[in-house]
N, C-alpha and C. Protein backbone atom coordinates (compact mmCIF):
# COMPACT_ATOMS: atom_id res chain seq x y z
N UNK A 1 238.45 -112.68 266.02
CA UNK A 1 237.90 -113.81 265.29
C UNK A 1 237.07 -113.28 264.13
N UNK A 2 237.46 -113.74 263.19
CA UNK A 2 236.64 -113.37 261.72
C UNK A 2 235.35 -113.96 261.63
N UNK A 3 233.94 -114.05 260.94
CA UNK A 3 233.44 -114.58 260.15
C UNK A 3 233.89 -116.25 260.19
N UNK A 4 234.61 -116.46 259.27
CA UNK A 4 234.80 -117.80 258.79
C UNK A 4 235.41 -118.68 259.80
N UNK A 5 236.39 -118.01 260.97
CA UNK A 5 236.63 -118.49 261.87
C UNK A 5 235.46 -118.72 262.69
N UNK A 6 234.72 -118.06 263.45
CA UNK A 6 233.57 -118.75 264.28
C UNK A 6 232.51 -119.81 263.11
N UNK A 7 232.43 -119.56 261.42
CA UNK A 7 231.82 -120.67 261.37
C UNK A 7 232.75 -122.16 261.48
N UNK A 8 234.03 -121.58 261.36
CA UNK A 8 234.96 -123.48 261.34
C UNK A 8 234.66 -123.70 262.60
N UNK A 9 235.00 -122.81 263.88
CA UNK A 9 234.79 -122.80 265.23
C UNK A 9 233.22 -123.80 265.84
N UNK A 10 232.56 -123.26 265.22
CA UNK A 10 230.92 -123.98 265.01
C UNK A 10 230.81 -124.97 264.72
N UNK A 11 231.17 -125.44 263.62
CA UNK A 11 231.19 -126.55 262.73
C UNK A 11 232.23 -127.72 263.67
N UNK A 12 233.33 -127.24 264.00
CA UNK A 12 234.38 -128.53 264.67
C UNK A 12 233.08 -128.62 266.23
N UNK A 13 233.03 -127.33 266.77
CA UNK A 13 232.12 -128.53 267.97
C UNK A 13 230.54 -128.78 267.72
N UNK A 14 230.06 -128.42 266.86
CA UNK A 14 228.39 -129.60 266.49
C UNK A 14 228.71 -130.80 265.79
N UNK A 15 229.78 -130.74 264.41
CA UNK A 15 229.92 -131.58 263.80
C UNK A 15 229.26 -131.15 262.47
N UNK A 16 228.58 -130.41 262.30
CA UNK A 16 227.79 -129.88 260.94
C UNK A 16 228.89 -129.51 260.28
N UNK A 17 228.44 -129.55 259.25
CA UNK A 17 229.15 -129.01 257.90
C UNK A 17 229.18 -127.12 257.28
N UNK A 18 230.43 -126.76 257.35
CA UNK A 18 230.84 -125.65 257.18
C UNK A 18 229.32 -125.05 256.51
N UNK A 19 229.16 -125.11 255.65
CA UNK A 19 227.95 -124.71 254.32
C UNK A 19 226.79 -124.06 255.76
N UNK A 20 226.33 -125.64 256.21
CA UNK A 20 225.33 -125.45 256.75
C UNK A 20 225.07 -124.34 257.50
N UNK A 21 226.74 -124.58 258.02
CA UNK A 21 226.85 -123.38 259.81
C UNK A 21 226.74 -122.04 258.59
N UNK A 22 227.48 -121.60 258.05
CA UNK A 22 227.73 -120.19 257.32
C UNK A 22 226.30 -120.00 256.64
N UNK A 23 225.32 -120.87 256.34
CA UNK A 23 223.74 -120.29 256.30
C UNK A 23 223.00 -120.05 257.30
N UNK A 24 223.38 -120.44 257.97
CA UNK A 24 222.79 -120.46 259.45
C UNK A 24 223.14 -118.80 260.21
N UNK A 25 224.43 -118.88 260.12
CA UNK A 25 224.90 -117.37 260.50
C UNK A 25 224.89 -115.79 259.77
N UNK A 26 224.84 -116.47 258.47
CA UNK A 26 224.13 -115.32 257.69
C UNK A 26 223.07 -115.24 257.54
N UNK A 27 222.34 -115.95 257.75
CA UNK A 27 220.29 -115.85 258.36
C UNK A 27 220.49 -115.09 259.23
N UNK A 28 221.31 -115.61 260.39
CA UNK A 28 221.21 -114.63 261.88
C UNK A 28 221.70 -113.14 261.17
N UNK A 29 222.42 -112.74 260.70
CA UNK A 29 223.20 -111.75 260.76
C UNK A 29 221.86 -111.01 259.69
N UNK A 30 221.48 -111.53 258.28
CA UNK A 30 220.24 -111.12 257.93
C UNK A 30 219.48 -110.80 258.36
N UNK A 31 218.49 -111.54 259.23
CA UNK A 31 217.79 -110.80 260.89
C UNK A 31 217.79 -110.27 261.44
N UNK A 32 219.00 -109.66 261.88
CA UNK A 32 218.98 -108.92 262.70
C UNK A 32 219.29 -107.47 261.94
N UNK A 33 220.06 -106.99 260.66
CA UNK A 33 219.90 -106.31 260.05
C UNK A 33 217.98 -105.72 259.70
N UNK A 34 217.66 -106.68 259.13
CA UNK A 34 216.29 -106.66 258.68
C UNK A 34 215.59 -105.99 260.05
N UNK A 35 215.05 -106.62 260.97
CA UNK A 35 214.50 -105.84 262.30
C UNK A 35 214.94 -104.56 262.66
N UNK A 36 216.10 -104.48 262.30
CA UNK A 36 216.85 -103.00 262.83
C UNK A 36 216.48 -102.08 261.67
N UNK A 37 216.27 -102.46 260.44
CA UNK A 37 215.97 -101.37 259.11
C UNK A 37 214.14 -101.35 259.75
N UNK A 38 213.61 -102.11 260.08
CA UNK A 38 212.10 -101.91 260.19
C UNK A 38 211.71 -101.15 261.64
N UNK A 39 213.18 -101.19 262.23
CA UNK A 39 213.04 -99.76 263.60
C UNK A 39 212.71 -100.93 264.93
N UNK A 40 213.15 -102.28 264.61
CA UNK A 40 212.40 -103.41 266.12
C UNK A 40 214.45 -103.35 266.32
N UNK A 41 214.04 -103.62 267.95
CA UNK A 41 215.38 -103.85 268.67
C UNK A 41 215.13 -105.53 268.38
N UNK A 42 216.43 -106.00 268.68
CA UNK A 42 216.62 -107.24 268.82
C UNK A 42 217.42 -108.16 269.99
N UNK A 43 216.75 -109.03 270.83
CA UNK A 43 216.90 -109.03 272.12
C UNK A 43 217.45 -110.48 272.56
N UNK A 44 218.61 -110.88 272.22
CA UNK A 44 219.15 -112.32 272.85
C UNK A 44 219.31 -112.77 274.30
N UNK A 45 219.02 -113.20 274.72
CA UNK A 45 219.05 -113.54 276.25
C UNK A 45 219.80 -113.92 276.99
N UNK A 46 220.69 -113.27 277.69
CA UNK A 46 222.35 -113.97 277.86
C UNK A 46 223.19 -113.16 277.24
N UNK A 47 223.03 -113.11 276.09
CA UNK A 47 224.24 -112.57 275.20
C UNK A 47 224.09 -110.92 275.02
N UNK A 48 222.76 -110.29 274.47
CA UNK A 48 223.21 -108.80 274.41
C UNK A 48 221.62 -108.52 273.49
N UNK A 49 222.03 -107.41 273.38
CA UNK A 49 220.87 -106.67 272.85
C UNK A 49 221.00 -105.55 271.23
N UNK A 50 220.51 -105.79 270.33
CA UNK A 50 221.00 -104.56 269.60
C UNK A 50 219.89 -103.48 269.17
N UNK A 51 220.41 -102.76 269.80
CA UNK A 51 219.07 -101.70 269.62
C UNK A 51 219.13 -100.47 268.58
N UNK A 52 218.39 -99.65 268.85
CA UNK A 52 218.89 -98.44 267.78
C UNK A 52 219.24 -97.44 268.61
N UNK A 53 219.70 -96.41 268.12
CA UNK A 53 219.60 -95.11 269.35
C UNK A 53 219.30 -93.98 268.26
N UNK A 54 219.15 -93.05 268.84
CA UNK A 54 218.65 -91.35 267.72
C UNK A 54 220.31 -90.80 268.25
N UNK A 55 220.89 -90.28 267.05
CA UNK A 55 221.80 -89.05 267.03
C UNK A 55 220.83 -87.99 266.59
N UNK A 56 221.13 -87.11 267.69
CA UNK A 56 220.38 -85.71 267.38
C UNK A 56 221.45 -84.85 266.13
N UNK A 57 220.29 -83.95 265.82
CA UNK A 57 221.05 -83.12 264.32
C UNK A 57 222.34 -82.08 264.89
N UNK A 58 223.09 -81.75 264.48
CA UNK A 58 224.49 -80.70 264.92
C UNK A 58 224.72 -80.58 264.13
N UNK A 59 225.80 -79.19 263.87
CA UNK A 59 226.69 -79.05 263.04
C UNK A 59 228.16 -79.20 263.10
N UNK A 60 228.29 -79.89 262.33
CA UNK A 60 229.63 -80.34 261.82
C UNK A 60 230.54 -79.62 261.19
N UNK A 61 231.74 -79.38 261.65
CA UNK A 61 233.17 -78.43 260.53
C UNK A 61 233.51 -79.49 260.18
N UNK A 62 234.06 -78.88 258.60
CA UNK A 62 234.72 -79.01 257.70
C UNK A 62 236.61 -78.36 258.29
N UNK A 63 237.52 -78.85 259.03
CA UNK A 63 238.37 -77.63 259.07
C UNK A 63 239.62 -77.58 257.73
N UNK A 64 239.43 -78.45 256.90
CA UNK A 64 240.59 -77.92 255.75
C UNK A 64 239.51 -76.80 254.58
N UNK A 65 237.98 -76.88 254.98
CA UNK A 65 237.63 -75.89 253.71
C UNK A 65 237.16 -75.15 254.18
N UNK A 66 237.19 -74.92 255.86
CA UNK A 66 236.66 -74.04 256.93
C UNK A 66 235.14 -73.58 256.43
N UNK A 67 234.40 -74.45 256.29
CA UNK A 67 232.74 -74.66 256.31
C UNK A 67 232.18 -75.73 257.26
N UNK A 68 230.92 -75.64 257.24
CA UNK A 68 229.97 -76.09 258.39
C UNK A 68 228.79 -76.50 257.54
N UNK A 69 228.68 -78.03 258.06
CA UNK A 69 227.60 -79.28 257.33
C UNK A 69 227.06 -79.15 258.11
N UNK A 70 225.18 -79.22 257.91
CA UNK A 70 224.11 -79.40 259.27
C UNK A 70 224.08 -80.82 259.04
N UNK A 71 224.05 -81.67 260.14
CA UNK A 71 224.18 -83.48 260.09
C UNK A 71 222.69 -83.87 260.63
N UNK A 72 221.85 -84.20 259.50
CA UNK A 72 220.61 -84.30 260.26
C UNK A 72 220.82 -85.41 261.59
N UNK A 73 219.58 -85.47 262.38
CA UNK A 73 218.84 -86.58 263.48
C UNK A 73 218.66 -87.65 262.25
N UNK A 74 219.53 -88.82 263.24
CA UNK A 74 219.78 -90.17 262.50
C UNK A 74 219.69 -91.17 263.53
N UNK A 75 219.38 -92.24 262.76
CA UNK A 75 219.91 -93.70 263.80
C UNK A 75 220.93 -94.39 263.66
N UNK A 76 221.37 -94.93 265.01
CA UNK A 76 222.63 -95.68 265.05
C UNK A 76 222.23 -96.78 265.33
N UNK A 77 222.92 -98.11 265.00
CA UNK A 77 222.72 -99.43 265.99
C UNK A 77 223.74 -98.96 267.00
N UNK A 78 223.42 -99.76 268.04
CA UNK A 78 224.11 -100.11 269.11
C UNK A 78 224.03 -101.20 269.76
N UNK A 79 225.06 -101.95 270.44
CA UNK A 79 225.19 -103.30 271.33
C UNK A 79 225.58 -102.73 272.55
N UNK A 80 224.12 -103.99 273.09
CA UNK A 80 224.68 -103.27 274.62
C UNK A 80 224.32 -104.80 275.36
N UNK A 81 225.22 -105.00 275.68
CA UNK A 81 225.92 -107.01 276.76
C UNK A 81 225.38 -107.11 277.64
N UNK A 82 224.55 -108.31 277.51
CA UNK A 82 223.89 -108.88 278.79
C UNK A 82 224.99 -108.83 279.88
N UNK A 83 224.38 -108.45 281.19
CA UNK A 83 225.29 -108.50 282.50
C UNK A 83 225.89 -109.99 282.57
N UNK A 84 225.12 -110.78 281.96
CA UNK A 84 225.63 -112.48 281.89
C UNK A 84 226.96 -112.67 280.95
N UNK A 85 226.96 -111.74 279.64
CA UNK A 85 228.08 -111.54 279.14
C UNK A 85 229.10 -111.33 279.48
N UNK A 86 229.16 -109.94 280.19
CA UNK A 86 229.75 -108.78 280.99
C UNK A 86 230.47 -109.71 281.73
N UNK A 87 229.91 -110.10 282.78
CA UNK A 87 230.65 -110.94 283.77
C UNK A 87 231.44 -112.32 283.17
N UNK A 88 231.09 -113.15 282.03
CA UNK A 88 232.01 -113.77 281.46
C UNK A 88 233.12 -113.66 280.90
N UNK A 89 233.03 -112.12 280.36
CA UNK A 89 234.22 -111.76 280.00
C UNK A 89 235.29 -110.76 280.53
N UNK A 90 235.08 -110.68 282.04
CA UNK A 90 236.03 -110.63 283.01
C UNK A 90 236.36 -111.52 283.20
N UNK A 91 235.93 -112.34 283.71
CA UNK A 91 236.26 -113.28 284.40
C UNK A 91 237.62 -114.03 283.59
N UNK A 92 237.47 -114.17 282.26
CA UNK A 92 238.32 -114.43 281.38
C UNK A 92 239.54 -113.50 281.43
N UNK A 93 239.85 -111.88 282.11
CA UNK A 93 240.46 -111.06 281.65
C UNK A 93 241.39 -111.19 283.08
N UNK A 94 240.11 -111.40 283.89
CA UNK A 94 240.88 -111.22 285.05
C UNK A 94 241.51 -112.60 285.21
N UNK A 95 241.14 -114.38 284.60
CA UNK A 95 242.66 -114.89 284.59
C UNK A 95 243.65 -115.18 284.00
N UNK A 96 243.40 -114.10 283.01
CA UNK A 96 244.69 -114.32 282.09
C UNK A 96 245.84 -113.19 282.57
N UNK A 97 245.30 -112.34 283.64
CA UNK A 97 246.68 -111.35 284.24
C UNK A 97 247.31 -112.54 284.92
């Protein structure tokens, strides 16, 4: 599902108007960017969590110029699914076998 699909998706079951939903979801999606550049996790209840994590520094090959990049200690986002998630979306997997 794209973007524009979950906002039509949105919009057919509230009844709001496309515009509205697609500001609405790019606020969210703004937010949660924004908290994650200022180093705060962000914590939905039910649905999941996005946090940061540290990649530690290593070195990295190059193997077509056979050299070696040092890759500093960085942050990643990461999503990690409420068990409430988790279990919804088995449940879905397991009846569609």
């Amino acid at each position: 599902m794209t973007k524009a699909e979950l906002i039509n998706s949105i919009a057919i079951k509230t009844g709001y108007d496309k515009k509205s939903i697609a500001l609405i979801v790019e606020g969210m999606i703004s937010g949660i960017k924004e908290s994650m550049n200022e180093g705060e996790n962000v914590y939905l209840r039910g649905f999941g969590s996005f946090i940061l994590k540290t990649r530690k520094a290593k070195v990295a090959r190059n193997i077509r110029e056979k050299t070696s990049v040092a890759v500093p200690e960085h942050m990643i986002p990461f999503f990690k699914p409420a068990e409430e998630f988790k279990d919804a979306v088995r449940s879905v997997k397991a009846n569609k076998k």
